[in-house]
Protein backbone atom coordinates (compact mmCIF):
# COMPACT_ATOMS: atom_id res chain seq x y z
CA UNK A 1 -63.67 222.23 -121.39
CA UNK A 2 -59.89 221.01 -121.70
CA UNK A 3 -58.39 219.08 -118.78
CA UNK A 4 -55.33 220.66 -117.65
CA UNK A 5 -52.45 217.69 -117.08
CA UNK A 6 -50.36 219.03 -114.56
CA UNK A 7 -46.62 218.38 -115.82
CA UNK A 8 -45.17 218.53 -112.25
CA UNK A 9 -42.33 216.31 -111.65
CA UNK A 10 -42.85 213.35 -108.75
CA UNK A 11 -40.63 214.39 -106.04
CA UNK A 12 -37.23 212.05 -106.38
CA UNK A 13 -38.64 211.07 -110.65
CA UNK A 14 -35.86 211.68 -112.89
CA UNK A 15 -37.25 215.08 -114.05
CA UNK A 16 -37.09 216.15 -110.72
CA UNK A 17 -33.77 218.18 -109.66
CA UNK A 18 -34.95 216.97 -106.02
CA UNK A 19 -32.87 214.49 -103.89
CA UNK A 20 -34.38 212.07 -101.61
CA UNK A 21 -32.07 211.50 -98.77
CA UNK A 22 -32.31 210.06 -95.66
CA UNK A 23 -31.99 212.06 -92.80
CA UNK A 24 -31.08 211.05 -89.49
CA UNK A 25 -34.33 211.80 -87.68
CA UNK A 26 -33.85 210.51 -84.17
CA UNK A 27 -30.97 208.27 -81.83
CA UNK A 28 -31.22 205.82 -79.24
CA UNK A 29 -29.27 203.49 -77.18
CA UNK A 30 -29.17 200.45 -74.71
CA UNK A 31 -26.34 199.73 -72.89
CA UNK A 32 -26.37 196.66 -70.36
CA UNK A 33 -26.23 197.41 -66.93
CA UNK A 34 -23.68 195.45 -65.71
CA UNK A 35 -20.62 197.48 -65.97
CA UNK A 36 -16.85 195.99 -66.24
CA UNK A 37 -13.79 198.21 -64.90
CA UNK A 38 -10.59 197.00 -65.94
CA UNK A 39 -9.95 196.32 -62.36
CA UNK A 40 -12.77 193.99 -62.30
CA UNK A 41 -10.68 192.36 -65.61
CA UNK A 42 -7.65 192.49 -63.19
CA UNK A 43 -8.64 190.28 -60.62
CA UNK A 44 -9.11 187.05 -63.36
CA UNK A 45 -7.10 188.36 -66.27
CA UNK A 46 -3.50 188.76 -66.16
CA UNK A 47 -3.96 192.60 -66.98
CA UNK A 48 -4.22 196.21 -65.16
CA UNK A 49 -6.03 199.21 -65.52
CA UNK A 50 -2.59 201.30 -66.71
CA UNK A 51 -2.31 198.23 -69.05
CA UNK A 52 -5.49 199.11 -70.71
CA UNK A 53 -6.10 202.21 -70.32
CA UNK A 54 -2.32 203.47 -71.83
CA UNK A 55 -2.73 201.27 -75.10
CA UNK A 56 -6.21 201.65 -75.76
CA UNK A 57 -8.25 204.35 -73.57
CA UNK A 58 -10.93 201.69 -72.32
CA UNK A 59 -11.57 202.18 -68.69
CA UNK A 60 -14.89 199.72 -68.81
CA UNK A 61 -17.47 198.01 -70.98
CA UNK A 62 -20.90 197.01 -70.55
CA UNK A 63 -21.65 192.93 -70.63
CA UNK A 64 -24.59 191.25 -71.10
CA UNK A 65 -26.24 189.55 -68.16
CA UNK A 66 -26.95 186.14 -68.84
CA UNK A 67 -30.08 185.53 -71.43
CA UNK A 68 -29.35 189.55 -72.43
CA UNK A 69 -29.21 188.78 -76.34
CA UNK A 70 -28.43 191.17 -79.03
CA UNK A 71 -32.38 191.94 -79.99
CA UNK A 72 -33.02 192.66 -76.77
CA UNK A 73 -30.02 195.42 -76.80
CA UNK A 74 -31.43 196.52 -80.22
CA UNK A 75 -35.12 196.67 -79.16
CA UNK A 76 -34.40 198.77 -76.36
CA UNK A 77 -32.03 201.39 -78.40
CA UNK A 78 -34.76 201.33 -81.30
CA UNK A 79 -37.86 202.36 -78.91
CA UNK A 80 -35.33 204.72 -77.74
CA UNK A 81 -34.73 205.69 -81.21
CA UNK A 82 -38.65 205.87 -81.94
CA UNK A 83 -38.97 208.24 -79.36
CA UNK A 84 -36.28 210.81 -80.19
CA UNK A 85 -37.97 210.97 -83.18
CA UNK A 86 -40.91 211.17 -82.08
CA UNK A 87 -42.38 208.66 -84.66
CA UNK A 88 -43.76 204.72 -83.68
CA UNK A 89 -43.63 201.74 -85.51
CA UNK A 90 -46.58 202.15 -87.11
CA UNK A 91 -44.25 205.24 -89.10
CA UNK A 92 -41.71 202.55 -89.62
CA UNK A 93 -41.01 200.12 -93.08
CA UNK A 94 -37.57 199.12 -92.84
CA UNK A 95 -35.38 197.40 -90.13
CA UNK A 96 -31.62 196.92 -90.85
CA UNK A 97 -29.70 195.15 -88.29
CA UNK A 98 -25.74 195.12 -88.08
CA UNK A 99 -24.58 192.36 -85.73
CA UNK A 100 -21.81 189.97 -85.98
CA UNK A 101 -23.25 188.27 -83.00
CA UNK A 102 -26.94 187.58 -84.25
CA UNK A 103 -29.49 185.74 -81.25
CA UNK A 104 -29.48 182.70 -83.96
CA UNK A 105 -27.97 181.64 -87.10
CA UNK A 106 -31.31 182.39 -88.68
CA UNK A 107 -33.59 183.84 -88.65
CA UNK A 108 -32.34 187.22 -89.03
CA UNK A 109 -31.99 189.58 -85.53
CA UNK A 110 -33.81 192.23 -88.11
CA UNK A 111 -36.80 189.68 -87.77
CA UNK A 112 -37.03 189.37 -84.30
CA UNK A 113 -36.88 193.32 -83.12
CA UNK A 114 -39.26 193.63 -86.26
CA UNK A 115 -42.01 191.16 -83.86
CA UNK A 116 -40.97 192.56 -80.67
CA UNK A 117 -41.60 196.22 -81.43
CA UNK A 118 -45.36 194.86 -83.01
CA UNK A 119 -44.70 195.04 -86.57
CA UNK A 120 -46.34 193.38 -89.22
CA UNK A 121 -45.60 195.00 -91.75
CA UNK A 122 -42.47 196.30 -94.02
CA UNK A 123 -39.34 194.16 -93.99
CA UNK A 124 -36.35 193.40 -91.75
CA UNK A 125 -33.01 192.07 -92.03
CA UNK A 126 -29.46 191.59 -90.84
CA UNK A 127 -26.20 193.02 -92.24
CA UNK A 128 -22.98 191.57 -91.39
CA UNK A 129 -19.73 193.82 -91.46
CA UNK A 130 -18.18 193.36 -88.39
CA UNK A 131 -17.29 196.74 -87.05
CA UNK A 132 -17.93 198.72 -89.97
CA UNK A 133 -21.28 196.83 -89.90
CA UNK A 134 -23.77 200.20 -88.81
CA UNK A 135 -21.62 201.94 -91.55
CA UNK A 136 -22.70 199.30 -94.50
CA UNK A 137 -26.16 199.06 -92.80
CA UNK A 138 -26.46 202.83 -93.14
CA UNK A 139 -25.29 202.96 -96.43
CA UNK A 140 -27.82 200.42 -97.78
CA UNK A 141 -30.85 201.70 -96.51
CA UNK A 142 -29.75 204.98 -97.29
CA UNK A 143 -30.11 203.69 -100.98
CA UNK A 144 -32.89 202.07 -100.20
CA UNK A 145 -35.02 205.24 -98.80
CA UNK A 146 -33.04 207.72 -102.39
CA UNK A 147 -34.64 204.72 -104.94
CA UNK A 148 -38.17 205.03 -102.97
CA UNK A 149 -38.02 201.60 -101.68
CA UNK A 150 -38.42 202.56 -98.26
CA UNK A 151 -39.83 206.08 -96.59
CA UNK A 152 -38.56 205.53 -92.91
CA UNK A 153 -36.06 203.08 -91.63
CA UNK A 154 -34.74 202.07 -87.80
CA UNK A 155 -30.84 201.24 -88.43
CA UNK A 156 -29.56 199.51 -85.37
CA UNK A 157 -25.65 198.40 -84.20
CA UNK A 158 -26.32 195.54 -82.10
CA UNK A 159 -23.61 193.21 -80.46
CA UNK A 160 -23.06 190.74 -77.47
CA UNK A 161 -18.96 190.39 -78.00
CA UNK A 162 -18.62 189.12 -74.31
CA UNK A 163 -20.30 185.66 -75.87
CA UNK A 164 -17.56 185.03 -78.22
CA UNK A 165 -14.45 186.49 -76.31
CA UNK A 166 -11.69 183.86 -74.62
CA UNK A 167 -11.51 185.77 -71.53
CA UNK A 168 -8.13 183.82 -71.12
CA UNK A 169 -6.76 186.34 -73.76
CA UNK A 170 -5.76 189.40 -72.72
CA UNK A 171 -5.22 191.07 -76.22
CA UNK A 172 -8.60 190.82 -77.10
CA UNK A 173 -10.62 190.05 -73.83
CA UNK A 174 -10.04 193.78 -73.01
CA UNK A 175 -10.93 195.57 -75.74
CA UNK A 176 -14.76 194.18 -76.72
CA UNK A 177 -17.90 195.12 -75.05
CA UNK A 178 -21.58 194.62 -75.30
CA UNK A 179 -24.25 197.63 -76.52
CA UNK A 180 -26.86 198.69 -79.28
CA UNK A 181 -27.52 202.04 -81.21
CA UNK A 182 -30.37 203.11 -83.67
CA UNK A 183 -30.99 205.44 -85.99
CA UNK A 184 -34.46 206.28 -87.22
CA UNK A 185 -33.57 207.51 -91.27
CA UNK A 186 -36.77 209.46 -92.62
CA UNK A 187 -37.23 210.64 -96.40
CA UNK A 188 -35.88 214.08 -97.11
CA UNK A 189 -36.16 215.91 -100.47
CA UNK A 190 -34.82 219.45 -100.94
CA UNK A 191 -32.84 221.03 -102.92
CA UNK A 192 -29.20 223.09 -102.26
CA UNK A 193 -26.07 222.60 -100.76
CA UNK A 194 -28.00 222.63 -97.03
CA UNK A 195 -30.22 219.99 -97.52
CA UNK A 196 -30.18 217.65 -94.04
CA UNK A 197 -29.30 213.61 -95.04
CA UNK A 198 -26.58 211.54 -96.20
CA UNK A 199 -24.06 213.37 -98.58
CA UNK A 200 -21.82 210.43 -99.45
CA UNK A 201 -20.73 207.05 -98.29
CA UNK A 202 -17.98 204.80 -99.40
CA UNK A 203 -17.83 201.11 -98.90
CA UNK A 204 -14.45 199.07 -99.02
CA UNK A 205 -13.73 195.22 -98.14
CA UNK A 206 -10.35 193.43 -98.88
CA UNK A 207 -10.93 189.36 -97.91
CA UNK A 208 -7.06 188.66 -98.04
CA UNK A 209 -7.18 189.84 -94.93
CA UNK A 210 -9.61 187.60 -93.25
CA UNK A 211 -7.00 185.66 -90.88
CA UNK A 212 -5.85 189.02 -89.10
CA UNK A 213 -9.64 189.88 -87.32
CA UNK A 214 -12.15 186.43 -87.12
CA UNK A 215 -13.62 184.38 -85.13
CA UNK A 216 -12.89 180.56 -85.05
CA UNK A 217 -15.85 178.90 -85.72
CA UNK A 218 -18.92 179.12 -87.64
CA UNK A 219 -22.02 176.80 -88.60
CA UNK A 220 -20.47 175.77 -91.76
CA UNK A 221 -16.79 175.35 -91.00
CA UNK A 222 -17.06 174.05 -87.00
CA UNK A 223 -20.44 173.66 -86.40
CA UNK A 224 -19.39 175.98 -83.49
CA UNK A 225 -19.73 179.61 -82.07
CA UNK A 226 -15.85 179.92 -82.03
CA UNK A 227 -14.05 182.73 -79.88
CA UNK A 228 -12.56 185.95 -81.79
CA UNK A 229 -9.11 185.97 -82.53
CA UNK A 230 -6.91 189.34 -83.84
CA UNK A 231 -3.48 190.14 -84.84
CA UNK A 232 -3.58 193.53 -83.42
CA UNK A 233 -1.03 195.37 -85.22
CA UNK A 234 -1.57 194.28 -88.42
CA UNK A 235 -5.11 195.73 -87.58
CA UNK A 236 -3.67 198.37 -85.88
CA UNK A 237 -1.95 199.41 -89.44
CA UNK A 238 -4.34 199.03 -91.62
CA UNK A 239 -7.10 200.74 -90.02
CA UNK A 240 -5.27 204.08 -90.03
CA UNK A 241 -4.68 203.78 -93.96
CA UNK A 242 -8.15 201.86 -94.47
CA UNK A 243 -9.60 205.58 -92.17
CA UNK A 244 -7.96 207.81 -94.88
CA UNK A 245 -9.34 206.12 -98.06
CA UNK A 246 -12.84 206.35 -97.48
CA UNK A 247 -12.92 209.68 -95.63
CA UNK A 248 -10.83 211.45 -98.37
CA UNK A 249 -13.62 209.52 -100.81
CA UNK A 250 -16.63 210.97 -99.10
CA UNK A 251 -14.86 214.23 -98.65
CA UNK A 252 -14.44 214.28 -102.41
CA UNK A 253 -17.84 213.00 -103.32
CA UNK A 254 -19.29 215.56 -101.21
CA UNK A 255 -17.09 218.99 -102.34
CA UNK A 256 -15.60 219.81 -98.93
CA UNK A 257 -12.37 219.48 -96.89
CA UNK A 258 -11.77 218.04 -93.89
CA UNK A 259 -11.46 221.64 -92.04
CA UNK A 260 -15.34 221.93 -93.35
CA UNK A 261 -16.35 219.13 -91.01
CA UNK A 262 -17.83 219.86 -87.13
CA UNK A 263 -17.83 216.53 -86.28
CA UNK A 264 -15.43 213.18 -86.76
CA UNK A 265 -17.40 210.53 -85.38
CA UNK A 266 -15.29 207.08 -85.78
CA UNK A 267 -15.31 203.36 -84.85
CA UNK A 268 -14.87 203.58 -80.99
CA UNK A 269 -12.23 200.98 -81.09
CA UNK A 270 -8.61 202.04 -79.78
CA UNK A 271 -8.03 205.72 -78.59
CA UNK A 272 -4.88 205.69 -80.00
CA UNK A 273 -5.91 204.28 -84.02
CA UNK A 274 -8.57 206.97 -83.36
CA UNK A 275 -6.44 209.94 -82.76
CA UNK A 276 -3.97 208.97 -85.61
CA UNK A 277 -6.57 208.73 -87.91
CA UNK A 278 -7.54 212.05 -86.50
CA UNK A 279 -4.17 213.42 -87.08
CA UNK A 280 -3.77 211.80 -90.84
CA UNK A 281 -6.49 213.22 -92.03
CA UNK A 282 -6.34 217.21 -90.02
CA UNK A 283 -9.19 216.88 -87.95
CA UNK A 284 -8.90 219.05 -84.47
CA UNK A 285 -9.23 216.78 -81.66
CA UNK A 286 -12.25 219.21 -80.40
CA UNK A 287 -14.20 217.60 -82.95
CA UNK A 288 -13.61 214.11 -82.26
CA UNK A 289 -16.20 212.70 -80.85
CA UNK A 290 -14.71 209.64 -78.30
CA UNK A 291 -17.00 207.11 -76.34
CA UNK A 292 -14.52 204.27 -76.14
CA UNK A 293 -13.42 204.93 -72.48
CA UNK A 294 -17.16 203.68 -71.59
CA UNK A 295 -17.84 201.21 -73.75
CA UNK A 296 -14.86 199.91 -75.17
CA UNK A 297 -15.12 198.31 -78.95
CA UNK A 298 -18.78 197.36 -79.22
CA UNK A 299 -18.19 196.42 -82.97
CA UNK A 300 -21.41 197.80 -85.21
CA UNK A 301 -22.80 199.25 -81.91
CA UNK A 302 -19.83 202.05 -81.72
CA UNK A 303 -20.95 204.48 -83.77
CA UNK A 304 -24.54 204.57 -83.08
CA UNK A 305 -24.47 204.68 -79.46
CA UNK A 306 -21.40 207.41 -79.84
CA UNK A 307 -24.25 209.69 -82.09
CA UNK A 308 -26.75 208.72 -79.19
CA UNK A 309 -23.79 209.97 -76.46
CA UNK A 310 -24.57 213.11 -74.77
CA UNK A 311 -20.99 214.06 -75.78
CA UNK A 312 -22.32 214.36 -79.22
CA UNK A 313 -25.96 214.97 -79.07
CA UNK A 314 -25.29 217.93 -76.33
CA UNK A 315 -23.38 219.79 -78.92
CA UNK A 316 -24.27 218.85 -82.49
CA UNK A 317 -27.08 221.54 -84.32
CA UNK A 318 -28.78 221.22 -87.42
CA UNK A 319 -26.77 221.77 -90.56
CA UNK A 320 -23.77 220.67 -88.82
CA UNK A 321 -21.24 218.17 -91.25
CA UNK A 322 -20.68 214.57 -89.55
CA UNK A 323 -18.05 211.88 -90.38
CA UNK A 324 -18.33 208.66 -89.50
CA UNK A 325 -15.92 205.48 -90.26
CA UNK A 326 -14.86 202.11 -89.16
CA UNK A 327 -13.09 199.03 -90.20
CA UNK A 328 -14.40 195.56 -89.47
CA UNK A 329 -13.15 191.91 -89.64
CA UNK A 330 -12.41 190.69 -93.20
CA UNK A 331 -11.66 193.41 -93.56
CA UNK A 332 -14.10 195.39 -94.10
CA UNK A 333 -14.23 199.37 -93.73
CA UNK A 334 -16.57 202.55 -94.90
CA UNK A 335 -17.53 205.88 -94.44
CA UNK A 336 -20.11 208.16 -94.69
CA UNK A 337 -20.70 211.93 -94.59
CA UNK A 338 -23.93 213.55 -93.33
CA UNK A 339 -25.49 216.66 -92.69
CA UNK A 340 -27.11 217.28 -89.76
């Protein structure tokens, strides 16, 4: 008798005209629950709510009560995660981080959700990118999961600001806040235009412009946690330009326009960087999605707890297109486009 060798193509192989992507499967989020109004900034700040409000669109942030670290933030918005997915960790082999404010120098705060949610297994670690951090995290393990190296993966946005703000400086004082978001990514291989997953991303850092958006310290260079400092205009500037490179990048990589799009999901930084970017680029304000009032910047948190929001999650359906951007300190700045 002659053994029939079956010639069909592994899904993903290079024969195969099937993409893995990674689909977001589930959200989550943890937000602290002590809860700052600018008025509550008024009474030690020399500030106002109009102040804030009219230049930026914060009305309050979330800050972390004292011992509240970043991977306990992230460990809450990843079981949160699990659940919306309706997976555990055991269905989990890949934790990705983004945090510019990490529980320790080392090890990683990747590590450290990795033994609090019981894992033994798989592998964990931190991604630093500032704001755009959740974007490059996303982007990584998104490559990760297409060259098989991973089949499910919890990306989190984690970030304790409030520990490195001078609260004697309004500029900056008033913008930050404290938060985590997760994504659970799963594998998905299909074929067609409508396949759900990660179209495109794009990934952009220019270091020349490290002294506009840092922080003043550092193991290395102080031996000290430093506070953040920021030129705000100069970051003001660029971040509307930096918005419109990679989204017209992703729009190109993935065939479509921004009129295709049903969702613009940015870096919750400034209302008012948002809606220019918004305008720049054609996007209808009815399809901005805008958390910033609530949280106010929460760096690499922003974007995943705005996908967690119910602003978003009340109103996106499957198939819909999603944009998300940021820019981060260094700068840093990226993009991707996904299908719901």
């Amino acid at each position: 008798m002659q053994t029939r060798v079956s010639t069909a193509p592994t899904p993903g192989s290079a024969t195969d005209d099937r993409r893995i992507k990674a689909r977001i499967a589930g959200v989550g989020s943890a937000l602290p629950a002590r809860i700052m109004s600018n008025d509550d900034l008024a009474e030690f700040v020399d500030t106002s709510d109009e102040w804030i409000f009219s230049r930026t669109g914060i009305k309050q942030r979330h800050i972390a009560q004292d011992g509240e670290c970043s991977s306990d933030l992230a460990e809450r918005a990843a079981r949160a995660a699990l659940d919306n997915a309706g997976m555990t960790v055991d269905d989990i082999d890949l934790i990705v981080v983004a945090t510019a404010t990490p529980d320790n120098t080392f090890p990683a705060t990747a590590v450290s959700v990795q033994h609090r949610l019981g894992m033994t297994h798989g592998a964990a670690f931190d991604v630093a990118a500032v704001c755009s951090g959740f974007v490059y995290a996303l982007t990584v393990t998104n490559a990760m999961i297409g060259q098989g190296m991973a089949k499910r993966a919890l990306v989190i946005g984690a970030e304790t600001f409030s520990r490195i703000l001078d609260w004697e400086d309004r500029t900056t004082c008033v913008l930050f806040g404290d938060g985590a978001g997760a994504v659970v990514l799963d594998s998905s291989v299909g074929v067609g235009e409508g396949q759900a997953g990660i179209i495109a991303t794009s990934l952009r850092s220019d270091g020349s412009h490290k002294d506009k958006l840092f922080v003043d310290g550092g193991p290395s260079s102080t031996q000290t946690v430093g506070h953040l400092r920021m030129r705000g205009q100069d970051v003001f500037r660029f971040a509307i330009s930096a918005t419109v490179d990679v989204v017209e990048d992703v729009l190109a990589k993935g065939g479509i326009t921004a009129d295709d799009l049903d969702w613009f999901v940015p870096h919750q930084a400034n209302k008012r960087i948002i809606d220019a970017s918004a305008k720049k680029l054609g996007i209808a304000p009815e399809k901005v999605i805008l958390t910033v009032q609530d949280h106010g910047n929460t760096s690499a948190a922003s974007i995943p707890l705005a996908l967690a929001s119910p602003s978003f999650t009340a109103r996106v359906r499957p198939g819909d297109l999603v944009l998300i951007e940021a820019l981060g300190g260094g700068f840093t700045w990226g993009a991707a486009l996904i299908r719901w």
